[in-house]
C-alpha atoms as a PDB file:
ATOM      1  CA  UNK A   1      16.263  -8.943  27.193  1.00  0.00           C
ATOM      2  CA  UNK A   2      13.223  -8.960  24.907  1.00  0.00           C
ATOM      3  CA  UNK A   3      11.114  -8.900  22.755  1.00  0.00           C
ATOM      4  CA  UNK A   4       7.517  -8.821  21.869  1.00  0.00           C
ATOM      5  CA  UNK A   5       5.613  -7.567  19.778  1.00  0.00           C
ATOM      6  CA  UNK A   6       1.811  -7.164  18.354  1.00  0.00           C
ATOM      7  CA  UNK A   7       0.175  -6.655  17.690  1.00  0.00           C
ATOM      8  CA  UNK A   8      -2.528  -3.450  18.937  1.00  0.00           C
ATOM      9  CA  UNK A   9      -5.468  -4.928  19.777  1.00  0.00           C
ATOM     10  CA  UNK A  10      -2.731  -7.016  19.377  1.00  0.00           C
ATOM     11  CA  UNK A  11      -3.166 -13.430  20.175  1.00  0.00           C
ATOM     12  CA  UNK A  12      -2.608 -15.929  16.584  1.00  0.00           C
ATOM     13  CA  UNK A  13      -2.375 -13.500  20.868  1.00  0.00           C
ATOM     14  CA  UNK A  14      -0.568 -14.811  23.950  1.00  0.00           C
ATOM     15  CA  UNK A  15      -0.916 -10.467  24.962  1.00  0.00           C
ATOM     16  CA  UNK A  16      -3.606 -11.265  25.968  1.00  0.00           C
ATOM     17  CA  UNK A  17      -4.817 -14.177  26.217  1.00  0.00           C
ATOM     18  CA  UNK A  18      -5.162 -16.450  23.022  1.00  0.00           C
ATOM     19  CA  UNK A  19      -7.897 -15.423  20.429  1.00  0.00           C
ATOM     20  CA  UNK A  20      -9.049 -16.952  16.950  1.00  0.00           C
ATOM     21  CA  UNK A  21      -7.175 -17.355  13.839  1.00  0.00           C
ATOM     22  CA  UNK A  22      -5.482 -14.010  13.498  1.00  0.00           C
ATOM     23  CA  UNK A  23      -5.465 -11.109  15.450  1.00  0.00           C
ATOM     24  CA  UNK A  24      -4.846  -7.272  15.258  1.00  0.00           C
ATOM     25  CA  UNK A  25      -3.180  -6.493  18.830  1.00  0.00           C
ATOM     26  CA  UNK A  26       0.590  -7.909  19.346  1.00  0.00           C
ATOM     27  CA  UNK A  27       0.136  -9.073  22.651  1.00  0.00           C
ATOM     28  CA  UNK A  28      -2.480 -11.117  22.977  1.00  0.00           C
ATOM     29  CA  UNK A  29      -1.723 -13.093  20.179  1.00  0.00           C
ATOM     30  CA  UNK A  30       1.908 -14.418  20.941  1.00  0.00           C
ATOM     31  CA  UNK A  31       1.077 -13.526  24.338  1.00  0.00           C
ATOM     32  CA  UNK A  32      -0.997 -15.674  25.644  1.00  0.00           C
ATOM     33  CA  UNK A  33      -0.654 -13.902  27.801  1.00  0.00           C
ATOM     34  CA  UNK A  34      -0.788 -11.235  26.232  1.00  0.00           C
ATOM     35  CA  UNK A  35       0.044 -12.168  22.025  1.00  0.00           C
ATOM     36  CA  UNK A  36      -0.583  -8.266  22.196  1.00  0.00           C
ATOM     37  CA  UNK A  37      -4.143  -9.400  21.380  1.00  0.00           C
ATOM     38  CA  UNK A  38      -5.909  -9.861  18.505  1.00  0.00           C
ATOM     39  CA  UNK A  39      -9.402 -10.301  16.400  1.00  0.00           C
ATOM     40  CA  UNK A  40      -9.818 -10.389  12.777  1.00  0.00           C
ATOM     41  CA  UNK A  41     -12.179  -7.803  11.232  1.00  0.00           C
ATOM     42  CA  UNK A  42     -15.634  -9.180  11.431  1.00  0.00           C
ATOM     43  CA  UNK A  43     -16.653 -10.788   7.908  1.00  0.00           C
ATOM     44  CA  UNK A  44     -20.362 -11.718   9.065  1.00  0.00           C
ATOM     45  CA  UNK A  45     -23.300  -9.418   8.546  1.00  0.00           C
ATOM     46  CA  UNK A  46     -24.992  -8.720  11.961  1.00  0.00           C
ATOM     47  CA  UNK A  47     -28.267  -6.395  12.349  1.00  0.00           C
ATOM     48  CA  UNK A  48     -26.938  -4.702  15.103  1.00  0.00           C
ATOM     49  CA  UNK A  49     -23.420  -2.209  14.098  1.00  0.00           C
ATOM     50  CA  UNK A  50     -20.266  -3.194  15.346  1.00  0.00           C
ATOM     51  CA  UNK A  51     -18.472  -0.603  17.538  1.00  0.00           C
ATOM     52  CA  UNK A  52     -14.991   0.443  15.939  1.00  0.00           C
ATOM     53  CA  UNK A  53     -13.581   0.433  19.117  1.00  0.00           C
ATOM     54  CA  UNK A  54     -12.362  -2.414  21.226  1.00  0.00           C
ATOM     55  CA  UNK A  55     -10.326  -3.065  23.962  1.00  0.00           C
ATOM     56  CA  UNK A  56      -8.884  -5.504  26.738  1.00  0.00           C
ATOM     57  CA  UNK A  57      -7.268  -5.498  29.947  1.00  0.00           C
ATOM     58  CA  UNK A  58      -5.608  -8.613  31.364  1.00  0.00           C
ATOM     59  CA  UNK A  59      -3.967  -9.834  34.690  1.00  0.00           C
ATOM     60  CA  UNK A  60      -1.329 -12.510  34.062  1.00  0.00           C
ATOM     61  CA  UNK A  61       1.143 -14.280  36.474  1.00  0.00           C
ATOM     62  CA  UNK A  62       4.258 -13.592  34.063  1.00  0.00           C
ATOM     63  CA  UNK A  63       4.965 -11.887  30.781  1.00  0.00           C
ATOM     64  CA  UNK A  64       6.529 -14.211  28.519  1.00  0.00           C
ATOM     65  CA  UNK A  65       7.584 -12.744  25.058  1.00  0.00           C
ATOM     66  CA  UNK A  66       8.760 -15.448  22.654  1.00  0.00           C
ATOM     67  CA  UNK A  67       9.657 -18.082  25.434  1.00  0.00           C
ATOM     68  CA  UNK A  68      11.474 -15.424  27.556  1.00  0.00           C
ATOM     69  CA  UNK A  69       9.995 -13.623  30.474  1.00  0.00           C
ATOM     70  CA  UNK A  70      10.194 -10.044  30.134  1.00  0.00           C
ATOM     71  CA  UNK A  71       8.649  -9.068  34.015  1.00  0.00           C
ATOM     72  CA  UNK A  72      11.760 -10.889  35.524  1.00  0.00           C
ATOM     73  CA  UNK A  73       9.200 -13.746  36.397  1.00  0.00           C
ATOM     74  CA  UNK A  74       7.206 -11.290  37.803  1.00  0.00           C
ATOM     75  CA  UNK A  75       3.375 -10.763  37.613  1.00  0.00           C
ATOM     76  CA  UNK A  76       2.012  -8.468  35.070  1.00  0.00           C
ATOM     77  CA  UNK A  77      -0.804  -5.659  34.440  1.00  0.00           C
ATOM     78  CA  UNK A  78      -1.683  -5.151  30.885  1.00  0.00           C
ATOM     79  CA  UNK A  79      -4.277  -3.608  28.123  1.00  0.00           C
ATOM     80  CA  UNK A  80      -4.949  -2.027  24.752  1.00  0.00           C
ATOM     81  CA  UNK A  81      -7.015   0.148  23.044  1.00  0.00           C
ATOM     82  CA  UNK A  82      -7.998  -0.696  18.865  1.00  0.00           C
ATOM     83  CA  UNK A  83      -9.400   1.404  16.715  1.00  0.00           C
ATOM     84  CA  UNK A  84     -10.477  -0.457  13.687  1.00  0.00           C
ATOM     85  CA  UNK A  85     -11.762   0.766  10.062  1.00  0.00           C
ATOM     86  CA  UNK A  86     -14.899  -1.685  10.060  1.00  0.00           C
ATOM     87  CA  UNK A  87     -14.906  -1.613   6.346  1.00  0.00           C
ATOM     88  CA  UNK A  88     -11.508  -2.056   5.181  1.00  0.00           C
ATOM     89  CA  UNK A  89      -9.251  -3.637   8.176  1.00  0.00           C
ATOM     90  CA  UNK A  90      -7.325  -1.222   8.616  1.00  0.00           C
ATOM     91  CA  UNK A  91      -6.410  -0.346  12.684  1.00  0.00           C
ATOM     92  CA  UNK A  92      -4.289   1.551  15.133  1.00  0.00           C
ATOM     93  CA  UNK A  93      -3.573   0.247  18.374  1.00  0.00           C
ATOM     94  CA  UNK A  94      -2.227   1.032  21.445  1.00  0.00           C
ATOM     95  CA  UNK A  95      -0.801  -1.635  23.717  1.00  0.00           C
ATOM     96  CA  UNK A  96       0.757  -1.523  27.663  1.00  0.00           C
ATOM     97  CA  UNK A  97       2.749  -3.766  30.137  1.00  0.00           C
ATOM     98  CA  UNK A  98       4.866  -3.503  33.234  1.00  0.00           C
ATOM     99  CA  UNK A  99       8.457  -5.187  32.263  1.00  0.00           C
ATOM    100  CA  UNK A 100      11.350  -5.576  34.185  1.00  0.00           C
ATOM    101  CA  UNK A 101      14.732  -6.231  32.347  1.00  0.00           C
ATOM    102  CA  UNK A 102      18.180  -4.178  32.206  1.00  0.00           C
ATOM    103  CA  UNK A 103      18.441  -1.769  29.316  1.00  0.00           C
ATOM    104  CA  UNK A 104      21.551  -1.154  27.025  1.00  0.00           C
ATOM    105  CA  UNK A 105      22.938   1.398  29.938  1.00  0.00           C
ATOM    106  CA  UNK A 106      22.778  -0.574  33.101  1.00  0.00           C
ATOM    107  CA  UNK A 107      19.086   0.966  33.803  1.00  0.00           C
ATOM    108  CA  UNK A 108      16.182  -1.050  33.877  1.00  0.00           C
ATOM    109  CA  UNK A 109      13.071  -0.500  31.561  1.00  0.00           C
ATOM    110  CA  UNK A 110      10.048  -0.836  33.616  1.00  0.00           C
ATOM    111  CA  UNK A 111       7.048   0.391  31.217  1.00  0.00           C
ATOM    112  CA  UNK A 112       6.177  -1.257  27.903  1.00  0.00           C
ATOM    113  CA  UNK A 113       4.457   1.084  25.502  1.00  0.00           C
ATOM    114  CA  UNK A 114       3.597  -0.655  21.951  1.00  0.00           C
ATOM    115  CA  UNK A 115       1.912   1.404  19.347  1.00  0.00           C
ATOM    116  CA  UNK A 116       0.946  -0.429  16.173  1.00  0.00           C
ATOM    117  CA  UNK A 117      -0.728   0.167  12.520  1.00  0.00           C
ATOM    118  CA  UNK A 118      -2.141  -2.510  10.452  1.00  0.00           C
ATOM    119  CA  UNK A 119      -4.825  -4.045   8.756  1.00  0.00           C
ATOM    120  CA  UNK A 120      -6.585  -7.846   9.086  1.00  0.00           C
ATOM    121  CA  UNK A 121      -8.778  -9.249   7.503  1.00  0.00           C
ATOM    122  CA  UNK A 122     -10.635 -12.881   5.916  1.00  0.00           C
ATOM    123  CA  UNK A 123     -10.309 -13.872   2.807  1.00  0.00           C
ATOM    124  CA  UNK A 124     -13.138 -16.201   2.323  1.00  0.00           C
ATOM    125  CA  UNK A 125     -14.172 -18.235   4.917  1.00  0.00           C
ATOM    126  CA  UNK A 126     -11.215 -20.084   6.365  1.00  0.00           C
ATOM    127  CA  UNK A 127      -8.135 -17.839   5.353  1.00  0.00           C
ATOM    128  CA  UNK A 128      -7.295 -15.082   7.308  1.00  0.00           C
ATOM    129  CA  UNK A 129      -3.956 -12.534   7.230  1.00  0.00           C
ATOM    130  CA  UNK A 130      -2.486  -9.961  10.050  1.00  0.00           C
ATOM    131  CA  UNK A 131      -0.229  -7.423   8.524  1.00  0.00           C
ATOM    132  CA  UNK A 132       0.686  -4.648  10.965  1.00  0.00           C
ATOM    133  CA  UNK A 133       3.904  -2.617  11.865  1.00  0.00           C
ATOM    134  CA  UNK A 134       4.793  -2.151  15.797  1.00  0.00           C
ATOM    135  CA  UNK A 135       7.030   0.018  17.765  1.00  0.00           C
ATOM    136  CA  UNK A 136       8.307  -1.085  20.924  1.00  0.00           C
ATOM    137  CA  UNK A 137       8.631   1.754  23.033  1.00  0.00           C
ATOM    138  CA  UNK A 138      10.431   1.719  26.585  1.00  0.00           C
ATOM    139  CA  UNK A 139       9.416   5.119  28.274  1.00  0.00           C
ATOM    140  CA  UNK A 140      12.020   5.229  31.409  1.00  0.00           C
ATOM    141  CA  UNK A 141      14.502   2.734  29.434  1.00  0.00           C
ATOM    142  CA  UNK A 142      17.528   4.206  27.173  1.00  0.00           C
ATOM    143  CA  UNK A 143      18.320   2.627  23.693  1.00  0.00           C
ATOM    144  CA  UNK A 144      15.587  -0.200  23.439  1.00  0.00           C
ATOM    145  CA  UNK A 145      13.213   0.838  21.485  1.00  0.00           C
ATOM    146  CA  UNK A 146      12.889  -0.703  17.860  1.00  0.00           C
ATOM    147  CA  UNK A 147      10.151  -1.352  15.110  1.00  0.00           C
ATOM    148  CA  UNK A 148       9.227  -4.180  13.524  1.00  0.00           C
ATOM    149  CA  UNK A 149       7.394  -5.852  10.726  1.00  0.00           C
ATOM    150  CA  UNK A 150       4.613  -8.279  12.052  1.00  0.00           C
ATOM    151  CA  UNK A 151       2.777 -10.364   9.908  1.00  0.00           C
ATOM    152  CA  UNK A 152       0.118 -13.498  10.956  1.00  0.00           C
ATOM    153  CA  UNK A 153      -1.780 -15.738   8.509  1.00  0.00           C
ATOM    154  CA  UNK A 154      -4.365 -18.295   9.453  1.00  0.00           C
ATOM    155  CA  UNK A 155      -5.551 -21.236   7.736  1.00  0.00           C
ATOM    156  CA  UNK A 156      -8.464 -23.323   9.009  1.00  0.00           C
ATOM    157  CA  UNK A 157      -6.800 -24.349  12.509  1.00  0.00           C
ATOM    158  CA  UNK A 158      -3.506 -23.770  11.548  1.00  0.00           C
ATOM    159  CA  UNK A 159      -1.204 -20.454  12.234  1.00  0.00           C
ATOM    160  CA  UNK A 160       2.109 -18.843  10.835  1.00  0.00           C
ATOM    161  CA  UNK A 161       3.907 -15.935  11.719  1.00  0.00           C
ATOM    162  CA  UNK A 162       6.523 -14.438  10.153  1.00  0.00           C
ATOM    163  CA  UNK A 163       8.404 -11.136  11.820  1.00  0.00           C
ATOM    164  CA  UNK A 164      11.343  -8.292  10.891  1.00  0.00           C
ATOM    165  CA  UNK A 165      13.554  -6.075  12.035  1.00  0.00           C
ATOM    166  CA  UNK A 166      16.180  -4.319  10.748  1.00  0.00           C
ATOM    167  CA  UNK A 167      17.167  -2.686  14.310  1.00  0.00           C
ATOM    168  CA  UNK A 168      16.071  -5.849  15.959  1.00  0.00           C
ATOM    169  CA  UNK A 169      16.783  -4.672  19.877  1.00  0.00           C
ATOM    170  CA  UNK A 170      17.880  -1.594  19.213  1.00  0.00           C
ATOM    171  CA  UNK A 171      21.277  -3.364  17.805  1.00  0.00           C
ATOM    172  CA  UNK A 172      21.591  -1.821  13.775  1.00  0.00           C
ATOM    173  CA  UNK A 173      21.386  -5.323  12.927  1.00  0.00           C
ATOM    174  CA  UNK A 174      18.815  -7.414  11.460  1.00  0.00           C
ATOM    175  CA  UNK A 175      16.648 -10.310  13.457  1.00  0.00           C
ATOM    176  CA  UNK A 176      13.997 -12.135  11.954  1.00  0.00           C
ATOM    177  CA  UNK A 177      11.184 -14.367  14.052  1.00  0.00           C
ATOM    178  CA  UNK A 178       9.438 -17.384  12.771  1.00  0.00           C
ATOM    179  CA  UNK A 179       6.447 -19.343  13.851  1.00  0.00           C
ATOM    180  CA  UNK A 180       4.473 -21.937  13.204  1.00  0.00           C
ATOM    181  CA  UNK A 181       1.260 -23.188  15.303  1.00  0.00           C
ATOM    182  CA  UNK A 182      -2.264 -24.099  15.178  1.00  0.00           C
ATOM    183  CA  UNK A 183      -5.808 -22.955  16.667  1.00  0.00           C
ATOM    184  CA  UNK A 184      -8.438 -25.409  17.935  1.00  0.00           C
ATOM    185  CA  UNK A 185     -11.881 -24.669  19.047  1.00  0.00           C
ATOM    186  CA  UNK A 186     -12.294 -28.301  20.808  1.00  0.00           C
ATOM    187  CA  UNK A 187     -15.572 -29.329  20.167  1.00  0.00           C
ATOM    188  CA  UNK A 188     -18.060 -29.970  23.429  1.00  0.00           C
ATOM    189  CA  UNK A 189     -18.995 -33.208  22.756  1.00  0.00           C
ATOM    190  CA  UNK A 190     -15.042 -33.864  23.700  1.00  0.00           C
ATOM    191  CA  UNK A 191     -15.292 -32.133  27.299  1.00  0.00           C
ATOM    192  CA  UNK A 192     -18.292 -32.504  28.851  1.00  0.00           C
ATOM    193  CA  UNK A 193     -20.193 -30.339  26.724  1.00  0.00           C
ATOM    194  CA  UNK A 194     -18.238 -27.232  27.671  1.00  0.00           C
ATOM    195  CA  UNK A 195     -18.532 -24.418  25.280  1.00  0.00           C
ATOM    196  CA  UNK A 196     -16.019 -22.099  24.353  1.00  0.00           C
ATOM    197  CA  UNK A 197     -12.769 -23.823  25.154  1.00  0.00           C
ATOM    198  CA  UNK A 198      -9.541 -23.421  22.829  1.00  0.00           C
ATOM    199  CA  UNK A 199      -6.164 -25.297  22.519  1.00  0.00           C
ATOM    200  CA  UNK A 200      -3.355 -23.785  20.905  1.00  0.00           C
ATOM    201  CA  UNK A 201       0.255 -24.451  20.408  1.00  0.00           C
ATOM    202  CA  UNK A 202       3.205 -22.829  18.434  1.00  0.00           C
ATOM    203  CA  UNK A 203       6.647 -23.418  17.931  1.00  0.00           C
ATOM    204  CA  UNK A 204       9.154 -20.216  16.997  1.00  0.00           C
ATOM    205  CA  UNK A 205      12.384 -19.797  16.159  1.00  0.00           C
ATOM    206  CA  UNK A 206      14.297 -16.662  16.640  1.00  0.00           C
ATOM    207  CA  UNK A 207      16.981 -15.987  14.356  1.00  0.00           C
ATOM    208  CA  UNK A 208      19.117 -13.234  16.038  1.00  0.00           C
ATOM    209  CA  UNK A 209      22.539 -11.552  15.168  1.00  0.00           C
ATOM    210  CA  UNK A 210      25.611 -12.633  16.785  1.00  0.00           C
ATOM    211  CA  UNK A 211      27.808  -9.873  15.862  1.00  0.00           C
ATOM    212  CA  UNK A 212      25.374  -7.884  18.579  1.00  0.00           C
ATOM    213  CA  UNK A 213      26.420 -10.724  21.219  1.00  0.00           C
ATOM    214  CA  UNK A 214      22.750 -12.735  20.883  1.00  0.00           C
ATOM    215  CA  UNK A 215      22.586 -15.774  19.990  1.00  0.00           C
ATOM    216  CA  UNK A 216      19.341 -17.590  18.107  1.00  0.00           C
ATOM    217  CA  UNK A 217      16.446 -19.652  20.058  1.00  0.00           C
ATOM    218  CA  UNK A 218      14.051 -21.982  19.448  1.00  0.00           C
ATOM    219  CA  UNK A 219      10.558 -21.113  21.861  1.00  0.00           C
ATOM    220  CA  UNK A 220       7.955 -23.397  22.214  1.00  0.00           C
ATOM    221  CA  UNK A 221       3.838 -22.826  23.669  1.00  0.00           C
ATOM    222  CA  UNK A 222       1.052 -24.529  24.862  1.00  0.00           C
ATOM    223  CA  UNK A 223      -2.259 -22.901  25.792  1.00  0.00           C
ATOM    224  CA  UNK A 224      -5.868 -24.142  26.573  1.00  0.00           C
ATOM    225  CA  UNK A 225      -8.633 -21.030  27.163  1.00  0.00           C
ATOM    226  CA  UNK A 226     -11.809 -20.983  28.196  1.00  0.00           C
ATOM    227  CA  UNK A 227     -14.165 -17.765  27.423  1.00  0.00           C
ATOM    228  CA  UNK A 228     -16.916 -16.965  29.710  1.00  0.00           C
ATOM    229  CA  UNK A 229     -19.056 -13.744  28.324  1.00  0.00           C
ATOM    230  CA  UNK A 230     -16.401 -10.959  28.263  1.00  0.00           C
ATOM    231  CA  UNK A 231     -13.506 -12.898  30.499  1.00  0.00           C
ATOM    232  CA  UNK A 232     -11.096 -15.337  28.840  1.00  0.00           C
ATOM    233  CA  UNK A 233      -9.307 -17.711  31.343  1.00  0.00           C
ATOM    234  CA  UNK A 234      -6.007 -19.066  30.340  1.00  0.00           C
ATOM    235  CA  UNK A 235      -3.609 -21.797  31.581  1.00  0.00           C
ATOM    236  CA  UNK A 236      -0.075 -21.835  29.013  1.00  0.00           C
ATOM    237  CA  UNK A 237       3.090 -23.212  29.263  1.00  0.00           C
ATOM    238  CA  UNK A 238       6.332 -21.833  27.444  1.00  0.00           C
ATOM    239  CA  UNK A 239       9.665 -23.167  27.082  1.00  0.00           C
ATOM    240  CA  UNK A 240      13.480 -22.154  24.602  1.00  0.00           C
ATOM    241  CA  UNK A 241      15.739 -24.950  24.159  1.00  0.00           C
ATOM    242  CA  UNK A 242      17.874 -22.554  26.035  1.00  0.00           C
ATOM    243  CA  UNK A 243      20.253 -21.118  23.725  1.00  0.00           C
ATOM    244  CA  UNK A 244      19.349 -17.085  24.270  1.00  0.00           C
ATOM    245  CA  UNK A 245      21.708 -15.122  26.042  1.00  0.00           C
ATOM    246  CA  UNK A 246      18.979 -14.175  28.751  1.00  0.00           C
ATOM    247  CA  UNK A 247      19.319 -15.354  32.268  1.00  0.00           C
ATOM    248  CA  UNK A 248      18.601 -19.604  32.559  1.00  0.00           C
ATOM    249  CA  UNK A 249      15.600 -18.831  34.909  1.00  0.00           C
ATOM    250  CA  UNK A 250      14.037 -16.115  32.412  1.00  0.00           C
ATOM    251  CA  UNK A 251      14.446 -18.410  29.467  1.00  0.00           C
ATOM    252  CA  UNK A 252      13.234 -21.530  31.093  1.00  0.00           C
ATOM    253  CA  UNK A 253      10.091 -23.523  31.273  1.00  0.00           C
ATOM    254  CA  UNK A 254       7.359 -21.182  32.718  1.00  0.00           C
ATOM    255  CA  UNK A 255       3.461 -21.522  33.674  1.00  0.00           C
ATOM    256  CA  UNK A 256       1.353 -18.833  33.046  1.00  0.00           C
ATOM    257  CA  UNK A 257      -2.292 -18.161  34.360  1.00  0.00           C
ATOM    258  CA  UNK A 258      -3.906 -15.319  32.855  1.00  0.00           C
ATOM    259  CA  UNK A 259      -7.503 -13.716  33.119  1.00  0.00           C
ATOM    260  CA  UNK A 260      -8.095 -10.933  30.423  1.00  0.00           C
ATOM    261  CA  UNK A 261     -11.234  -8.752  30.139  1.00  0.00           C
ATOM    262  CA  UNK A 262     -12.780  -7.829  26.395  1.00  0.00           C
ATOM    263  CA  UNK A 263     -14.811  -4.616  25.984  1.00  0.00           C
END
């Protein structure tokens, strides 16, 4: 079962494929695959204006949403569309995936659909904050779909996350999603003068009702990118310490490769 959310853009990413500090697109930023992506409003005066509009698309072996698969272990297709207010923050997003679990009446949901409002932004030069609302919308699914509270803060290297919902699943009860993480730009001097390469890593905890027949999870993430121009290559591992009530194999240790296009 999932989720997953955002952000629009949408990765701290996964969603997409892992992105700095904070990030306004769900996916990409959790996703590494995905963390429904994510970029901070720009802070730095350029000569040349900054398009409003921004946008990825991203091929990645397996959606994993918080440490559980939610294409059945199953390659995924996946983009998003932002529309951000250069001057304030303040964006909309619009954020798709193929998915592949049973719904709450013995269907399957096949289509992710996540719309998402919210604004980002620095504050100074090393703190940054994601503050967004998401809907998770299942298009050909019956009683999954569910909103939720999403915000990200940033700090240097280091990441937090802390999510709600009061119809967490579609369930009338509450579930709440924690994480912790950092953010690393490694330095070329360290590999062979490659530019561009990031390591991140996060550990979440899930805190889920049981009176809806879940049961809390701990997830954990390891990711190491490399951007070249527009493309972002991504290698990440996830892993629960297997406490969900999802299948073993969907909640288990995964490796991800993803490739994700900015534009």
């Amino acid at each position: 079962m999932k989720k997953f959310i955002v952000i629009l853009l949408l990765s701290l990413s996964l969603c997409p494929i892992a992105q700095a500090d904070v990030y306004p697109n769900k996916k990409t930023a959790e996703k590494l695959t995905q963390e429904k992506p994510n970029n901070l409003a720009s802070t730095t005066s350029t000569d040349e204006a900054e398009s409003p509009i921004s946008g990825n698309f991203d091929i990645t072996s397996n959606y994993v949403w918080r440490g559980v698969s939610l294409s059945n272990n199953l390659p995924a297709f996946q983009g998003g569309l932002t529309y951000t207010f250069l001057t304030t923050g303040i964006y909309l997003n619009m954020w798709g995936s193929n998915v592949n679990f049973p719904d709450a009446e013995d269907g399957t949901a096949t289509v992710e659909i996540d719309t998402v409002g919210g604004i980002a932004n620095k504050i100074g030069e090393h703190f940054g904050y994601d503050i967004s609302i998401a809907r998770y919308n299942y298009p050909k699914a019956s009683g999954v779909n569910y909103n939720e509270l999403l915000t990200k803060w940033s700090y240097y290297f280091l990441t937090a996350e802390l999510d709600y919902s009061n119809n967490v699943f579609n369930t009338d009860k509450s579930g709440t999603y924690y994480n912790i993480g950092f953010n690393y730009g490694i330095p070329p001097k360290y590999i062979f003068n490659f530019n561009d390469v990031n390591v991140k890593g996060s550990i979440g905890h899930f805190s889920l009702p049981r009176s809806a027949d879940l049961r809390s999870y701990n997830d954990y993430s390891l990711q190491i990118n490399k951007t070249i121009g527009i493309y972002n290559l991504a290698l990440q591992w996830t892993g629960t310490n297997g406490r969900s009530v999802d299948d073993p194999a969907l909640r288990g240790n995964h490796l991800l490769g993803t490739v994700t296009v900015n534009f």
